[in-house]
Protein backbone atom coordinates (compact mmCIF):
# COMPACT_ATOMS: atom_id res chain seq x y z
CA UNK A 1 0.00 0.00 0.00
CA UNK A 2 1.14 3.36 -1.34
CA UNK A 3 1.99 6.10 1.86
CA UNK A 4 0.50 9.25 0.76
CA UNK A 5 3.48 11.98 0.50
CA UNK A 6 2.04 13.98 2.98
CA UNK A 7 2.01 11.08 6.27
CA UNK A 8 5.62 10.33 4.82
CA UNK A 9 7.31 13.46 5.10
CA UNK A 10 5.80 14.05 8.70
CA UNK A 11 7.99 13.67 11.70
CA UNK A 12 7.23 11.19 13.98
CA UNK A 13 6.47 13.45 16.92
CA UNK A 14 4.28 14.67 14.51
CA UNK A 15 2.09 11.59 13.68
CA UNK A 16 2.11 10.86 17.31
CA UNK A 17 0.25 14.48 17.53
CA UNK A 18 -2.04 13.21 14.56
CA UNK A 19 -2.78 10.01 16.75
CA UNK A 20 -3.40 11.72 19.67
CA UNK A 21 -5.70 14.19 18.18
CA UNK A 22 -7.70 11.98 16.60
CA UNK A 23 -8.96 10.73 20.02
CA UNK A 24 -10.44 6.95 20.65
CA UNK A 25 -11.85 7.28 16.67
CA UNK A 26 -8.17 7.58 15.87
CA UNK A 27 -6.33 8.60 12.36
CA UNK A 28 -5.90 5.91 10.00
CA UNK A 29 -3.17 7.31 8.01
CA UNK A 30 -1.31 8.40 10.78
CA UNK A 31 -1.26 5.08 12.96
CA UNK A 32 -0.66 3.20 9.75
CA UNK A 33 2.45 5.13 9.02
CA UNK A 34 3.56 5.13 12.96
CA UNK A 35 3.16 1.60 12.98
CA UNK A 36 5.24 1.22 10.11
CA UNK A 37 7.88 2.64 10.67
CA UNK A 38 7.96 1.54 14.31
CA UNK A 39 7.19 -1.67 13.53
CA UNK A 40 10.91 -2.25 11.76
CA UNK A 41 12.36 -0.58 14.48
CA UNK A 42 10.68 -2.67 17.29
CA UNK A 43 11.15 -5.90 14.77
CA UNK A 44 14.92 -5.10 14.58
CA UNK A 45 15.15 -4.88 18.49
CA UNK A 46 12.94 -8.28 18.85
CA UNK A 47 15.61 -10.32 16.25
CA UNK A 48 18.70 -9.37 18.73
CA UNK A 49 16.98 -10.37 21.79
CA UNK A 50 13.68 -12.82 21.22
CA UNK A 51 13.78 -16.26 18.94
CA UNK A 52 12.48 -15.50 15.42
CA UNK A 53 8.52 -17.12 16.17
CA UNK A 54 8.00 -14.30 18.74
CA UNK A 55 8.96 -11.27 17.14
CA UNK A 56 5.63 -11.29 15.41
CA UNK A 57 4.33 -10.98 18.30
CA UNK A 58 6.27 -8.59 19.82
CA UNK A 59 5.99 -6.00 17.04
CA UNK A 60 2.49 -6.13 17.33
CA UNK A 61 1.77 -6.01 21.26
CA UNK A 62 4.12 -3.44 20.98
CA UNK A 63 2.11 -1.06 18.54
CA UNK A 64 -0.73 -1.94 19.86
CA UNK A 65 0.00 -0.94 23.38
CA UNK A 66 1.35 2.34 21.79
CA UNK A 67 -1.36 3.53 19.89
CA UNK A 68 -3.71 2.88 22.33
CA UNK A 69 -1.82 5.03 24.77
CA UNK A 70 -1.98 7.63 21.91
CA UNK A 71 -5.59 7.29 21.38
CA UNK A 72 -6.32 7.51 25.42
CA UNK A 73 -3.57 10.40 25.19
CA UNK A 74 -1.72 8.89 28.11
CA UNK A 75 1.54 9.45 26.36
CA UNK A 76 2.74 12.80 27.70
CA UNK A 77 5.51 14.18 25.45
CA UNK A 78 4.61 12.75 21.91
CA UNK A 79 8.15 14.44 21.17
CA UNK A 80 9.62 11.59 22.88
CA UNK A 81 7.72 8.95 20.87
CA UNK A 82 10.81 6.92 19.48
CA UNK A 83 11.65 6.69 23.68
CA UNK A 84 8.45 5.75 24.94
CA UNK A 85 8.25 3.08 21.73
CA UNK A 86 11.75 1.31 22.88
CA UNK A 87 10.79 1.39 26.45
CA UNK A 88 7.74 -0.49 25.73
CA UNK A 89 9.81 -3.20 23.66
CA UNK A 90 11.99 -3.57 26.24
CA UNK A 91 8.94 -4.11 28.63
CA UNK A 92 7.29 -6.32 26.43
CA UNK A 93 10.22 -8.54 25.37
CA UNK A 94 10.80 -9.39 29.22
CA UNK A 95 7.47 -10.10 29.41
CA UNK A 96 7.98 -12.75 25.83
CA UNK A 97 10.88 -14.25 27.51
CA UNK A 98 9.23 -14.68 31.05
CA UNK A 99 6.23 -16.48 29.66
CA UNK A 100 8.18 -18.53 26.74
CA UNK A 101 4.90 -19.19 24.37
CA UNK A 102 2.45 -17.13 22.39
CA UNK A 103 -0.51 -16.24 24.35
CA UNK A 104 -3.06 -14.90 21.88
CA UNK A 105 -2.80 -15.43 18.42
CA UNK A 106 -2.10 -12.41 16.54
CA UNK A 107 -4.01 -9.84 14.84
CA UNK A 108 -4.65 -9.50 11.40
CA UNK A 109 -6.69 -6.16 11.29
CA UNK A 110 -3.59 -3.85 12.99
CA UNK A 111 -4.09 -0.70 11.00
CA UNK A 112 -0.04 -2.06 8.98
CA UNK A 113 0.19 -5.62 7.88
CA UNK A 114 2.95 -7.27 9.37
CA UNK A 115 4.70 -8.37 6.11
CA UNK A 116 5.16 -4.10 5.92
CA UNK A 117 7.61 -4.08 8.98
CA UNK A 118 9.63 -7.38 7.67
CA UNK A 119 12.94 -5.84 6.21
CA UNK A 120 13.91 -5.46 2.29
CA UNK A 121 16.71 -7.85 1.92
CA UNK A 122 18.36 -5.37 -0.69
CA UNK A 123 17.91 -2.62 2.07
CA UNK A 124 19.72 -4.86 4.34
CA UNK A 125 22.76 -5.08 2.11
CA UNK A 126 22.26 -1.24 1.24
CA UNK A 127 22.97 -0.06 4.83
CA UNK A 128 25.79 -3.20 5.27
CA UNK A 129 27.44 -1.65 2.43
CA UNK A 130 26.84 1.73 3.76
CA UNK A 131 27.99 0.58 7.55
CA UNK A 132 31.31 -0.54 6.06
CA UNK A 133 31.46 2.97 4.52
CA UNK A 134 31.90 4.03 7.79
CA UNK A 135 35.39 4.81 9.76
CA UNK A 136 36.41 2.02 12.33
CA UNK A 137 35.84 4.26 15.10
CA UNK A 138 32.60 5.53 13.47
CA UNK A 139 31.11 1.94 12.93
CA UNK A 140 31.85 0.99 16.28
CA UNK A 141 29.64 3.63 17.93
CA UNK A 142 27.00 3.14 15.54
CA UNK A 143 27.19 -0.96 16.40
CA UNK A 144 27.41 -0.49 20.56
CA UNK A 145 24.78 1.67 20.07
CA UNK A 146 21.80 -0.20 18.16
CA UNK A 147 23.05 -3.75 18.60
CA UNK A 148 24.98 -3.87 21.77
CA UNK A 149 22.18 -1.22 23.33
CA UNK A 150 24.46 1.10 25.17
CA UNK A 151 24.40 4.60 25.64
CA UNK A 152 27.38 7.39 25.15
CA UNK A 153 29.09 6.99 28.71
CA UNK A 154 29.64 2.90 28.12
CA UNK A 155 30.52 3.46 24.94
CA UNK A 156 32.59 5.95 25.90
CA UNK A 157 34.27 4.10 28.13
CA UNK A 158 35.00 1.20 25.67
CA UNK A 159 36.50 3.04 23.16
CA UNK A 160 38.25 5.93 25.12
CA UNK A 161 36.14 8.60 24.28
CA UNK A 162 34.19 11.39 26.06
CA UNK A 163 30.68 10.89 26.20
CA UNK A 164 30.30 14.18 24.27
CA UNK A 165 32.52 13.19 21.52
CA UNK A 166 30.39 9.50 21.41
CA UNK A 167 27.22 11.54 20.31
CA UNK A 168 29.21 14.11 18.23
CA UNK A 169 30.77 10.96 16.33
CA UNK A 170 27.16 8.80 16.47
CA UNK A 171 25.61 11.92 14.88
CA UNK A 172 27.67 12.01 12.64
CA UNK A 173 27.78 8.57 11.41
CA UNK A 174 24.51 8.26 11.50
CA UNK A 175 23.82 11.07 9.01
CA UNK A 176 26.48 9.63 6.70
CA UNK A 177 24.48 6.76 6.53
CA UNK A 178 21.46 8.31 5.41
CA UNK A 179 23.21 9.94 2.82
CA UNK A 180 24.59 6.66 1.62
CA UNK A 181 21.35 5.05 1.81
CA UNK A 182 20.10 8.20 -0.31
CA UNK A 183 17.80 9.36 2.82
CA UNK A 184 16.90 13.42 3.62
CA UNK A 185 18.04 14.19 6.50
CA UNK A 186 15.72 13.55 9.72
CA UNK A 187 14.18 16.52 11.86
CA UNK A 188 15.14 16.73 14.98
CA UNK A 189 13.05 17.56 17.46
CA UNK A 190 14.78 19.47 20.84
């Protein structure tokens, strides 16, 4: 399904806004696109840490749970979505591992089909290529960051930096990357 240009320029504190506003009746487009690009990110953090049968599962307890925070507007700073999103996973995946089996099956009317937040293999060797781009010192702040899941003072401390310098250089790398993988650059949002 096409994303109108509109929802796919939008920032994602701004669909979380859209959500939000759109109260218990919700906003299609917006959840759809919030879901889908969540979805890979919460499906990439379930592959490191959760056998490949429950990250299904745990990409779509997770969106669920968010948007229906969003709806109830119980998510206070919709800035902060991408935080409250991983804190979730990480909630949720304890919960996966703690109970070891599947207990509902899953739900084929979430507002983005599943099969949307599965990854593009050719993406995949896109951003590999792009990753190996990188410096050494540059790739190895981008990789204890997203797949070792530490944050600037441990990285830091691995690779005798200042946490200050870490984000400078993560920054950095990470909008080299989006160049390579021919992406504008994100918004951020202070």
């Amino acid at each position: 399904m096409p994303v109108p240009e509109p929802i796919r320029d939008t920032s994602d504190a701004e669909l979380a806004s859209a959500v939000i506003l759109g109260g218990a009746a919700g906003n299609s487009a917006a959840e759809a696109e919030l879901c889908r690009r969540f979805g890979r990110r919460v499906r990439l953090y379930g592959r490191r840490r959760l056998q490949d049968s429950a990250v299904d599962d745990l990409v779509q307890r997770v969106m669920l749970i968010v948007l229906a925070k969003l709806r109830a507007g119980q998510v206070d700073a919709p800035a902060r979505i991408d935080s409250f999103v991983l804190g979730t996973a990480r909630f949720v995946t304890r919960e996966l591992s703690r109970a070891g089996s599947r207990d509902a099956p899953l739900d084929q009317t979430m507002p983005v089909p599943l099969d949307e937040t599965r990854s593009d293999p050719l993406a995949v060797q896109s951003l590999s290529a792009c990753l190996e781009s990188l410096a050494g010192r540059e790739r190895s702040v981008v990789a204890l960051t997203f797949f070792h899941d530490q944050n600037a003072t441990e990285i830091g401390v691995a690779l005798g930096m200042e946490p200050g310098h870490v984000r400078i250089s993560r920054y950095r790398a990470i909008a080299r990357l989006r160049t390579c993988m021919g992406l504008g650059p994100e918004e951020v949002v202070a």
